[in-house]
N, C-alpha and C. Protein backbone atom coordinates (compact mmCIF):
# COMPACT_ATOMS: atom_id res chain seq x y z
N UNK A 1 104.67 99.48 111.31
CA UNK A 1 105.85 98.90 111.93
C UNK A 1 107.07 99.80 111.71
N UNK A 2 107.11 101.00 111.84
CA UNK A 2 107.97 102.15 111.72
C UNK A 2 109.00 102.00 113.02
N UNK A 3 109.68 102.96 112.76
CA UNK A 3 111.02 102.74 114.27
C UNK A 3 111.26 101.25 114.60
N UNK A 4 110.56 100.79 115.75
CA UNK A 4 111.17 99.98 116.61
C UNK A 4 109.99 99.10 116.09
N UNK A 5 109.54 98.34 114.63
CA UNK A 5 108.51 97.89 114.26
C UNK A 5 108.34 96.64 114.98
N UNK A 6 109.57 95.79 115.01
CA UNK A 6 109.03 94.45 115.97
C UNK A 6 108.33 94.57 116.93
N UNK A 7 109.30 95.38 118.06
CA UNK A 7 108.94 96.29 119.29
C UNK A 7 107.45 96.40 119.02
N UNK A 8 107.00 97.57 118.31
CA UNK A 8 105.70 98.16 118.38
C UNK A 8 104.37 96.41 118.07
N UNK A 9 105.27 95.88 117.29
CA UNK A 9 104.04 95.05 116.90
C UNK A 9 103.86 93.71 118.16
N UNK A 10 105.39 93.35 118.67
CA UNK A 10 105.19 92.66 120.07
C UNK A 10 103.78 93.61 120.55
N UNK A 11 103.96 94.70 121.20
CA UNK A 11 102.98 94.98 122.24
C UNK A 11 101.73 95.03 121.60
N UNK A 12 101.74 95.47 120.27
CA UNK A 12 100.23 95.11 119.69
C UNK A 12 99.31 93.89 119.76
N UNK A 13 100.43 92.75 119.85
CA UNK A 13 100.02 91.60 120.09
C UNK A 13 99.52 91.20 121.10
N UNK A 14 100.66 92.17 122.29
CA UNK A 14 100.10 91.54 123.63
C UNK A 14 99.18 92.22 124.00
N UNK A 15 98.89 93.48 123.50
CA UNK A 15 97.57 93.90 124.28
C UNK A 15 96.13 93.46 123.35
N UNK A 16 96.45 92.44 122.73
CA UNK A 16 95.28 92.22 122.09
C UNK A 16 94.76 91.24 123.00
N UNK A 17 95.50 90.48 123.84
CA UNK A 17 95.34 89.36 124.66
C UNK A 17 95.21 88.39 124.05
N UNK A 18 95.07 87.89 123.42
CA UNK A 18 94.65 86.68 122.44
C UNK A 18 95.57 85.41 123.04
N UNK A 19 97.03 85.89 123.05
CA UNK A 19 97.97 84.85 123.30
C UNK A 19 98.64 84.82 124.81
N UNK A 20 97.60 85.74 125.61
CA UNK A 20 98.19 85.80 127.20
C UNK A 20 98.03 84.42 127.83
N UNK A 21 98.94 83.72 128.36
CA UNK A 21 98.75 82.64 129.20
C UNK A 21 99.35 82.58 130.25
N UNK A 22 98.33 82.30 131.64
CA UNK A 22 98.78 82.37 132.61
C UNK A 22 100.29 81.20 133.14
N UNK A 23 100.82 81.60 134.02
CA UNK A 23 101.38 82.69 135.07
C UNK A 23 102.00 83.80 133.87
N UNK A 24 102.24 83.56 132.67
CA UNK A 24 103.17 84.62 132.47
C UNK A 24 102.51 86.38 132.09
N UNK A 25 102.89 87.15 131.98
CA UNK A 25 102.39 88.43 131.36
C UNK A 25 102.42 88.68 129.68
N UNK A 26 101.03 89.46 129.04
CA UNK A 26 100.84 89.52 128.05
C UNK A 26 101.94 89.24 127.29
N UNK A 27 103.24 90.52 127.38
CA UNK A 27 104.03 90.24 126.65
C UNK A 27 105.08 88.67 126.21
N UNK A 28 104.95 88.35 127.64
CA UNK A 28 106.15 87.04 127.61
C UNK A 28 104.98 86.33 127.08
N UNK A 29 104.24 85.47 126.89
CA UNK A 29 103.03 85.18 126.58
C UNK A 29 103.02 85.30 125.13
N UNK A 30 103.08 85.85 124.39
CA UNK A 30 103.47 86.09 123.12
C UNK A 30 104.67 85.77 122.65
N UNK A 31 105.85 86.34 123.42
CA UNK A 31 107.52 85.22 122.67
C UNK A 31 107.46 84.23 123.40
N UNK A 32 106.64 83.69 123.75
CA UNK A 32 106.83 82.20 123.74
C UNK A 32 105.85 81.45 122.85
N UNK A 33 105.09 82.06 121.94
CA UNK A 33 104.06 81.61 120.76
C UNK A 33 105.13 81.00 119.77
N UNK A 34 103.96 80.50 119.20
CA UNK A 34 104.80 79.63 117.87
C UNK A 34 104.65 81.02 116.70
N UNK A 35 105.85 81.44 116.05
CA UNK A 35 106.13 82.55 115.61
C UNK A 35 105.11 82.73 114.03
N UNK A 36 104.92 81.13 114.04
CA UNK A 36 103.74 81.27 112.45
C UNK A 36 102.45 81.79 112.76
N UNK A 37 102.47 81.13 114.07
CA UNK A 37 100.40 81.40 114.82
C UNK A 37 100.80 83.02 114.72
N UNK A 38 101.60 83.72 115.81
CA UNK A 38 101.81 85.39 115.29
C UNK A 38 101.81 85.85 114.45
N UNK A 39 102.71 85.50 113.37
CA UNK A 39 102.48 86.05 111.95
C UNK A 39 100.95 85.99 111.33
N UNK A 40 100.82 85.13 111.26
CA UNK A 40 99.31 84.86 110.59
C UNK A 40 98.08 85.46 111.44
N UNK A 41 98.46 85.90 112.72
CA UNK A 41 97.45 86.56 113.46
C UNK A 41 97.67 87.93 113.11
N UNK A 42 99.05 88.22 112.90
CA UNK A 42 99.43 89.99 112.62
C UNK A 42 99.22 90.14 110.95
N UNK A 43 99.04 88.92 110.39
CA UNK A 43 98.36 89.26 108.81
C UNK A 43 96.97 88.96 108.72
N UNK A 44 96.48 88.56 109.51
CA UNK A 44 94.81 88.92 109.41
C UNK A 44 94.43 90.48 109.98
N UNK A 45 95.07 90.89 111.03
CA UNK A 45 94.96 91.74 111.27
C UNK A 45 95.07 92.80 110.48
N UNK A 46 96.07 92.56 109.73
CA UNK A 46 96.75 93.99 108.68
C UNK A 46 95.93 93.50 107.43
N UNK A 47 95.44 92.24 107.04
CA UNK A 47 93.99 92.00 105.90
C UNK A 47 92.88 92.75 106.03
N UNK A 48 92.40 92.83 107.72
CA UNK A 48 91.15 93.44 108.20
C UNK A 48 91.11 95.23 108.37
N UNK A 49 92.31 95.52 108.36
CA UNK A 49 92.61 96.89 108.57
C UNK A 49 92.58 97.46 107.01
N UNK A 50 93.44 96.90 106.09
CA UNK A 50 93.09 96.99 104.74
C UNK A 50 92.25 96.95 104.15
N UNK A 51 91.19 96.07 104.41
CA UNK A 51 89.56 96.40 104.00
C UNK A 51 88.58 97.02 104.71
N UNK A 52 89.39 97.19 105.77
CA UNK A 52 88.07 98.44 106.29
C UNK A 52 88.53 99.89 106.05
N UNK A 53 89.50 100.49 105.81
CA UNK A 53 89.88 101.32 105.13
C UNK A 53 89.45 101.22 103.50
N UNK A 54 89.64 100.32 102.80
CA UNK A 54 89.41 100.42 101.45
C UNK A 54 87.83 100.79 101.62
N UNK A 55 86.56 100.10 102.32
CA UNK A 55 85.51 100.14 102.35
C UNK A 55 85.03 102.23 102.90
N UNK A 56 86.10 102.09 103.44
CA UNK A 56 85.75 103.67 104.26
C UNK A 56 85.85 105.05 102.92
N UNK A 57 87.09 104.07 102.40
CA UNK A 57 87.14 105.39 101.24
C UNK A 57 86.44 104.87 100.27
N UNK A 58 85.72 103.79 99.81
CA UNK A 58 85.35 103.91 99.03
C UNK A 58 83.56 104.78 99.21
N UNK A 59 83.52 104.76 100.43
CA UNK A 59 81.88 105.15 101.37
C UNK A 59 82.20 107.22 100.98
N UNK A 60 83.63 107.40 101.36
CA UNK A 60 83.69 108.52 101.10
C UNK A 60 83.86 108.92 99.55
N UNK A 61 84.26 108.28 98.76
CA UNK A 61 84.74 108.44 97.39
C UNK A 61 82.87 109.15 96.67
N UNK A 62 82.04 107.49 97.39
CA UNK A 62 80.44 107.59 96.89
C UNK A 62 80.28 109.00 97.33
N UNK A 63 80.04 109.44 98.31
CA UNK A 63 79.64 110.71 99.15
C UNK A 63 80.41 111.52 98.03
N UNK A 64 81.67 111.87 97.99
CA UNK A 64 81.54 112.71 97.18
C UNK A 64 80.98 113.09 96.29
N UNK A 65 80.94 112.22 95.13
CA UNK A 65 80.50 111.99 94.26
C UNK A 65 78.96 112.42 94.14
N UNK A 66 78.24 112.19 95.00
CA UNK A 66 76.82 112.69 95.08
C UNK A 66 76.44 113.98 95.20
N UNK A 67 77.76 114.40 96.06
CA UNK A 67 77.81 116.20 96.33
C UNK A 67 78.43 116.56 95.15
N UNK A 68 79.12 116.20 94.44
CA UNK A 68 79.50 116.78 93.28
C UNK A 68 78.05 116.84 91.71
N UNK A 69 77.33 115.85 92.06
CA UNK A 69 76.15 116.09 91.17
C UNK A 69 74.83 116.79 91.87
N UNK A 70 75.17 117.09 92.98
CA UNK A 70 74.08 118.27 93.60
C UNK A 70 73.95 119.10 93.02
């Protein structure tokens, strides 16, 4: 959420589609959400991104580790 972090994370939202409802477009579709359902959708998101990274380095941490006792 760097620079224009709201900004960037609005459109993250809307292109996830999750909260598009017709007639309106992704984005409007989203500020008109209830601002807790967003939050809690943009903190699962940033939960799930956090453990799949932790899992990635820890996959690379192992790998090393094996090449280092080669």
């Amino acid at each position: 959420m760097e620079g224009y972090g709201w900004l960037n994370t609005l459109y993250d939202v809307a292109k996830s589609g999750l909260f598009t409802e017709q007639p309106l477009n992704a984005i409007n579709s989203v500020k008109r959400q209830n601002v807790y359902e967003v939050f809690t959708y943009i903190s699962w998101t940033s939960a799930c991104n956090e453990y799949e990274n932790a899992v990635r380095e820890g996959i690379e941490n192992e790998a090393k580790s094996k090449m280092r006792t080669k």
